[in-house]
Each structure stands twice: as structure tokens, then as C-alpha cells.
Protein backbone atom coordinates (compact mmCIF):
# COMPACT_ATOMS: atom_id res chain seq x y z
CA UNK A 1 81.34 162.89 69.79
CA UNK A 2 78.69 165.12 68.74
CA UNK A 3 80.94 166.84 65.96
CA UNK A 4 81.87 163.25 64.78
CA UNK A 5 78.39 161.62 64.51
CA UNK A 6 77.06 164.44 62.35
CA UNK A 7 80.22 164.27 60.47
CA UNK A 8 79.65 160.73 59.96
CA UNK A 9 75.78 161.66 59.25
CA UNK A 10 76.60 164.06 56.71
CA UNK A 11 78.84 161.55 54.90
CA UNK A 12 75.51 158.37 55.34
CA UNK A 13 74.03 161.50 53.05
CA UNK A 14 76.93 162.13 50.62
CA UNK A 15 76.65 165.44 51.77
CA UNK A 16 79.59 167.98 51.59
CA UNK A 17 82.67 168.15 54.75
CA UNK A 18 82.36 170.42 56.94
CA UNK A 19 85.44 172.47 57.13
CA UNK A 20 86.53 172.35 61.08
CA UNK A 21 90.04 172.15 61.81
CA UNK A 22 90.90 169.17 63.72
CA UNK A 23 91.99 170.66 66.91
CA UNK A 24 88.53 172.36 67.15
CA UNK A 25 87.00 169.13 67.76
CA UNK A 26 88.02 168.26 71.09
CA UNK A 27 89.63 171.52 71.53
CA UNK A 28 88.54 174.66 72.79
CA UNK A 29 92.15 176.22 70.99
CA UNK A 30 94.84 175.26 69.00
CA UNK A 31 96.80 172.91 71.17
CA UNK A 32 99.65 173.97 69.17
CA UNK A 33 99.92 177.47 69.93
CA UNK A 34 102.45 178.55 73.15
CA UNK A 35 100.71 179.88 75.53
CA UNK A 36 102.78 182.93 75.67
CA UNK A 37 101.19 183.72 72.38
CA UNK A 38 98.03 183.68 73.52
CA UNK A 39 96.08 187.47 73.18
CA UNK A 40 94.09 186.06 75.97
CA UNK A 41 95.34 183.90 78.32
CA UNK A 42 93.01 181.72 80.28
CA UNK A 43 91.88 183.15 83.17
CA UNK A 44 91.65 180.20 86.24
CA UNK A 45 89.07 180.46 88.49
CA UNK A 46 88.01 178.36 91.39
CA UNK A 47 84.51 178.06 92.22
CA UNK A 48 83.33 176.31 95.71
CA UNK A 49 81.27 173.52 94.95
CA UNK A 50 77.64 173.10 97.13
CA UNK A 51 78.14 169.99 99.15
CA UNK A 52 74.98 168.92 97.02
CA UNK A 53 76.78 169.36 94.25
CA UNK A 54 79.67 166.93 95.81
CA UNK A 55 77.65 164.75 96.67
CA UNK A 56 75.15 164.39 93.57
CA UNK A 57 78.54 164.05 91.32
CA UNK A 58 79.96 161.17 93.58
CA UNK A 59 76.59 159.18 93.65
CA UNK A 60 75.93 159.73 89.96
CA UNK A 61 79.70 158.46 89.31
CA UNK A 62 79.10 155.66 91.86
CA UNK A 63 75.94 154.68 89.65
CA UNK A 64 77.81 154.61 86.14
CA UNK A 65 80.15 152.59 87.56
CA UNK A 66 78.04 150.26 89.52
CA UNK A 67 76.03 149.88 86.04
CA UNK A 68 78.71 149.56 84.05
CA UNK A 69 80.06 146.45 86.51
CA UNK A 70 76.77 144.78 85.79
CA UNK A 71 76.99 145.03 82.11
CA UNK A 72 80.47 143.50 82.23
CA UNK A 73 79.43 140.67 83.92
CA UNK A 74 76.65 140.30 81.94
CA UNK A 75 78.39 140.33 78.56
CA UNK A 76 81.46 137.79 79.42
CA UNK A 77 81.43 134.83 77.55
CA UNK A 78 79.12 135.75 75.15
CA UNK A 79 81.16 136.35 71.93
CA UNK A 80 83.90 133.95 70.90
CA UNK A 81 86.06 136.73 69.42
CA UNK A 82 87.04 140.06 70.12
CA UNK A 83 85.99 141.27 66.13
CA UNK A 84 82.43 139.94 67.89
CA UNK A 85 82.99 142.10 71.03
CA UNK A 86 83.74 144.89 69.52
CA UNK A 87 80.74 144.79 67.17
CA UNK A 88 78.57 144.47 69.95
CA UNK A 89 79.76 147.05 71.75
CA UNK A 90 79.40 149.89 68.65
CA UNK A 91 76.25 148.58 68.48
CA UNK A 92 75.48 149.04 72.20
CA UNK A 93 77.19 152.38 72.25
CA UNK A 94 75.16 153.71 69.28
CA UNK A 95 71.72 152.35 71.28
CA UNK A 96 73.19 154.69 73.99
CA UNK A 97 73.86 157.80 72.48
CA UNK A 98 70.51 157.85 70.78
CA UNK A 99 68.48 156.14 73.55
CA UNK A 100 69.56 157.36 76.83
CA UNK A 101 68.64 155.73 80.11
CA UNK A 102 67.70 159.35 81.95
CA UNK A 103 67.02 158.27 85.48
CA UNK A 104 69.74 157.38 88.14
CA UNK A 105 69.25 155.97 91.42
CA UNK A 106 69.85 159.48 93.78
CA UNK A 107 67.62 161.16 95.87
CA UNK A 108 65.38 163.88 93.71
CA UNK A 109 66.82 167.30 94.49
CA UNK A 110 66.80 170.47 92.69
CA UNK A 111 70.24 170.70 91.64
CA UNK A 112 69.58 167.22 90.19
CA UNK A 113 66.64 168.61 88.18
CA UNK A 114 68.66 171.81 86.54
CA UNK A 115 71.63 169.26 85.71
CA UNK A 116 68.67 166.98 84.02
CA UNK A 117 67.43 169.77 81.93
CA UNK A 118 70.78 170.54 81.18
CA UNK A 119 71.94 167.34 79.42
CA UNK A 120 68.06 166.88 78.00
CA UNK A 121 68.59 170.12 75.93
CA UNK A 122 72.33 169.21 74.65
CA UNK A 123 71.01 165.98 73.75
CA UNK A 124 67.44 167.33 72.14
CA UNK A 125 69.80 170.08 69.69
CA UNK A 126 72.02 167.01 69.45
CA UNK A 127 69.26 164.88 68.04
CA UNK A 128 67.92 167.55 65.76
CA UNK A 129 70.71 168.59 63.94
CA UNK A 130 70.94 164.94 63.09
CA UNK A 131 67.59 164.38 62.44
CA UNK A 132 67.76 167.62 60.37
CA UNK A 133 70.77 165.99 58.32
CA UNK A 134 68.96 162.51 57.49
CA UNK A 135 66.26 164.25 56.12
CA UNK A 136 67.40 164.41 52.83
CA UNK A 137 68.18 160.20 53.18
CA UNK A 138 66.12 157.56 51.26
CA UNK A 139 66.93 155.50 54.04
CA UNK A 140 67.71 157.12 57.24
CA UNK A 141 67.24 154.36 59.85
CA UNK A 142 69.77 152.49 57.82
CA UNK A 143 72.49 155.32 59.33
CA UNK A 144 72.18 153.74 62.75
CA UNK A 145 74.13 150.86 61.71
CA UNK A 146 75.65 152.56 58.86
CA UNK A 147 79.67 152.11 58.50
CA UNK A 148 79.62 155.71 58.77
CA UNK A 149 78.55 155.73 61.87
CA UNK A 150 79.92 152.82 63.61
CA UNK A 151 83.49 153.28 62.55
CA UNK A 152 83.44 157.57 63.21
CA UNK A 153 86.09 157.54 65.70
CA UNK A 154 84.42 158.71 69.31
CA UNK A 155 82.52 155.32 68.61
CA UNK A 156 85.22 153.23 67.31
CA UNK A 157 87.68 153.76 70.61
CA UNK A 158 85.32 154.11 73.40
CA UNK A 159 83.47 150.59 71.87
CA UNK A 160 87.26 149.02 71.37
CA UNK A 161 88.13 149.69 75.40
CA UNK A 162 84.91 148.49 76.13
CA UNK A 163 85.29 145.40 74.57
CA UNK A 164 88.84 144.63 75.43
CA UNK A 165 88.00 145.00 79.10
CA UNK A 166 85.31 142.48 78.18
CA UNK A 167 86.74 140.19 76.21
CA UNK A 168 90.19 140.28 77.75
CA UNK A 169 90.12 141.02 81.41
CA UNK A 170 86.79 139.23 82.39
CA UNK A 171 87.63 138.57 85.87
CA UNK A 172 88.94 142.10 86.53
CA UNK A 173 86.55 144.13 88.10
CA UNK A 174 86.34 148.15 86.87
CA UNK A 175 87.12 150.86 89.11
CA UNK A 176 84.69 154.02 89.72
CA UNK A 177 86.43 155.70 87.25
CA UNK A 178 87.03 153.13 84.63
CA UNK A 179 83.97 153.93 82.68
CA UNK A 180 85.07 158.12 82.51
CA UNK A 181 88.80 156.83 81.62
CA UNK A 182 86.80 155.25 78.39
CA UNK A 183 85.16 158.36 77.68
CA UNK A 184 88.13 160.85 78.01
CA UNK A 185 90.30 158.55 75.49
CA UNK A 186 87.39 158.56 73.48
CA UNK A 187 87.41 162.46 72.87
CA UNK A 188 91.27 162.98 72.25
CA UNK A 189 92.72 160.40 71.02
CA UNK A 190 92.76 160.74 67.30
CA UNK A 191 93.32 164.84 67.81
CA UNK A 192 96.75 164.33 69.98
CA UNK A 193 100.69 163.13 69.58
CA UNK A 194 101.05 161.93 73.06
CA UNK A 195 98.68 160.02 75.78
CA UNK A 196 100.13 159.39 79.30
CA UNK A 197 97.51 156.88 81.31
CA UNK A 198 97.29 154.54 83.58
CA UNK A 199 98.96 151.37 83.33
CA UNK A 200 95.66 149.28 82.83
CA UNK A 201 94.52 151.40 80.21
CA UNK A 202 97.17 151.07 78.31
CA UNK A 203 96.94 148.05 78.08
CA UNK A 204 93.33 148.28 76.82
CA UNK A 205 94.61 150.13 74.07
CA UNK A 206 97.65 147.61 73.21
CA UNK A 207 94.80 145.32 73.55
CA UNK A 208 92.24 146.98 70.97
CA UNK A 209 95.67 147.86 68.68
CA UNK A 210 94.24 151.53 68.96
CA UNK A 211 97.74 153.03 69.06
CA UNK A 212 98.44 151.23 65.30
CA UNK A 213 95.48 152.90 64.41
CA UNK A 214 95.76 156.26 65.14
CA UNK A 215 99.23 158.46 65.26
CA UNK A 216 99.61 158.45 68.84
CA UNK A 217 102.49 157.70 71.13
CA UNK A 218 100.91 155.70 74.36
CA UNK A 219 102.87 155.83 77.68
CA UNK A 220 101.79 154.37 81.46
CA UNK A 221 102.50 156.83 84.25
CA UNK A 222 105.52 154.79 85.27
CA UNK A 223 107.01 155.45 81.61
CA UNK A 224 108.32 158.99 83.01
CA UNK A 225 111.87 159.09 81.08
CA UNK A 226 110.21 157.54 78.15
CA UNK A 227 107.82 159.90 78.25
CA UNK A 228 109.97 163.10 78.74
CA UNK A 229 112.46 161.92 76.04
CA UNK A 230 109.10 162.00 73.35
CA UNK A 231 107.90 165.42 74.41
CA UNK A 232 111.80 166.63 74.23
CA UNK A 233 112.11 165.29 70.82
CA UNK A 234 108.96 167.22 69.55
């Protein structure tokens, strides 16, 4: 998202590409390279995880999703059309990314104050290399609702999944992880040739008509021949 939205700043400012293959966008290598080839394979490790640590990433999940829930209900019915849903929902996202509620309801520890000052200096270089590329702008407030910016595609999908649960499954009620479903898609889908999900998110995206957009092929978990015959014929 980051790479995208000062991308999409860059272009507000008619300001030159940056040259970034695409892979190294959601990628930390080329996808596309066997692993056999690899001078240095990735080394797994497993690290045992505090029960703190457990339990502050259960509650802060629980909260997302308990938030998110809310919102839901508090958007149906309010748009007539999807186009209208979908606008709203860049718009919302954009307020998000820029704006960002800090506090969640979990008890104050000290693990939860490193992880805070964690994400508050990603987002603070975040800001400021932004910031530092709307300088040169007549009008840089005008970015925020800039094409640019609303149609860069980490925006684009995660708003377009948002809105078609919204708009199109109203009654349903989101899971825990519905929310972190959104943002994964988000990240890979315009970098990757095949997406295996779960059966409702699919049919988010058939919903949103993401998969016309972007060169993807989309299959649900119970699509295993389908989806073995696609990675055979790549």
C-alpha cells in the first residue's frame, strides 16, 4: 500500500516513475524464480510466542472485527448503488490510512506499547515521504481525493470488498477474520496469476468484477482440480 500511494502521489505531481519491478511490491523476491535457484534459501525459523503476545494479537483481531461489524451495520442502506458504495468506501479507506484511530480497547501492557511505537514510526516515515512528495504541488490537499489516489490499486480492491460485503450481503455478518481476508487480497492481487480463497470471498470479488479487472485466475478452496489443472498449465 505504501509503495502504491506514493506511486500514486508522485503521479498527483507529474513527477517521474519510479522504476520498481512489480514483484518487489508485495514481494520480498521474485515469485518467479525456483526455489532451487535460490543462492540463499530461506531459512525457517520458529519463534515461541509470549502468551502476552497471544493474547494481545487475539484481542486486537477481536477488536477490528468487532469494529468493523459496527461499521457494516451502520453503512447498509445508505447508498442506492454499488458505484455509490464503492465511492464511499475509497473515501473512508483514504480517511483511514491518513487518520488512524490509534487506541484499541485491551488492557495497557508493555508489549502493547513497543507494538504502538512500532506502527507510529512506519506510519510517521509513511506520512513524510508523502508529505515530502506533495511539496512541490500547487494543490496538495486536492491529492486526497485525487483519481490518483483513489483508483491506485491497494485502495481500489480493499474499498471494492468492502463495499460488496456492504452493498450485497447486508444481512451476513463478518467473521474475525473477514476484515484481514480484505487486506491480504488487497496487497497481491494485481502482482499474482492465481488466488485460491475462500468461497465467500470469492464471491466478493465476482461481486466487485475485480477478477475482469486485473489478470488473475480466482478459485474457492473447493475448486481443487480446477485449480491444479491452472497451475499445471503454467
Amino acid at each position: 500500500m505504501e509503495y502504491q500511494v506514493v506511486a500514486a502521489a508522485r503521479a498527483y505531481c507529474n513527477l517521474p516513475t519510479m522504476q520498481r519491478s512489480a514483484w518487489e511490491i508485495a514481494f520480498n523476491r521474485d515469485p518467479q524464480v525456483p526455489v532451487g535457484q535460490l543462492s540463499k534459501p530461506d531459512l525457517l525459523v520458529s519463534f515461541p510466542n509470549s502468551q502476552e503476545f497471544n493474547e494481545y494479537f487475539r484481542l486486537s483481531r477481536t477488536s477490528v472485527a468487532d469494529e468493523y461489524r459496527t461499521y457494516k451495520v451502520h453503512c447498509k442502506g445508505k447508498r442506492q448503488t454499488y458505484a455509490d458504495e464503492l465511492e464511499a468506501q475509497k473515501r473512508q479507506l483514504v480517511l483511514e490510512i491518513f487518520k488512524p484511530r490509534l487506541a484499541l480497547n485491551i488492557k495497557s501492557s508493555k508489549l502493547e506499547q513497543l507494538l504502538n511505537l512500532w506502527g507510529l514510526a512506519g506510519v510517521t516515515q509513511f506520512h513524510r515521504s508523502v508529505c515530502e512528495t506533495l511539496q512541490g504541488s500547487a494543490d496538495p490537499e486536492e491529492f486526497f481525493v485525487s483519481p490518483q489516489l483513489l483508483d491506485c490499486p491497494c485502495i481500489h480492491i480493499w474499498a471494492s470488498l468492502m463495499a460488496a460485503d456492504i452493498f450485497f450481503h447486508s444481512e451476513i455478518t463478518p467473521t474475525a477474520s473477514l476484515f484481514m481476508d480484505f487486506e491480504i487480497i488487497a496487497s497481491v492481487l494485481p502482482y499474482i496469476d492465481i488466488l485460491a480463497t475462500d468461497s465467500y470471498i470469492c464471491e466478493l470479488i465476482r461481486n466487485a468484477k475485480l477478477s475482469d479487472q486485473f489478470s488473475v485466475h480466482v478459485f474457492s478452496t473447493r475448486q481443487r482440480k480446477a485449480l491444479v489443472a491452472q497451475l499445471r498449465s503454467l
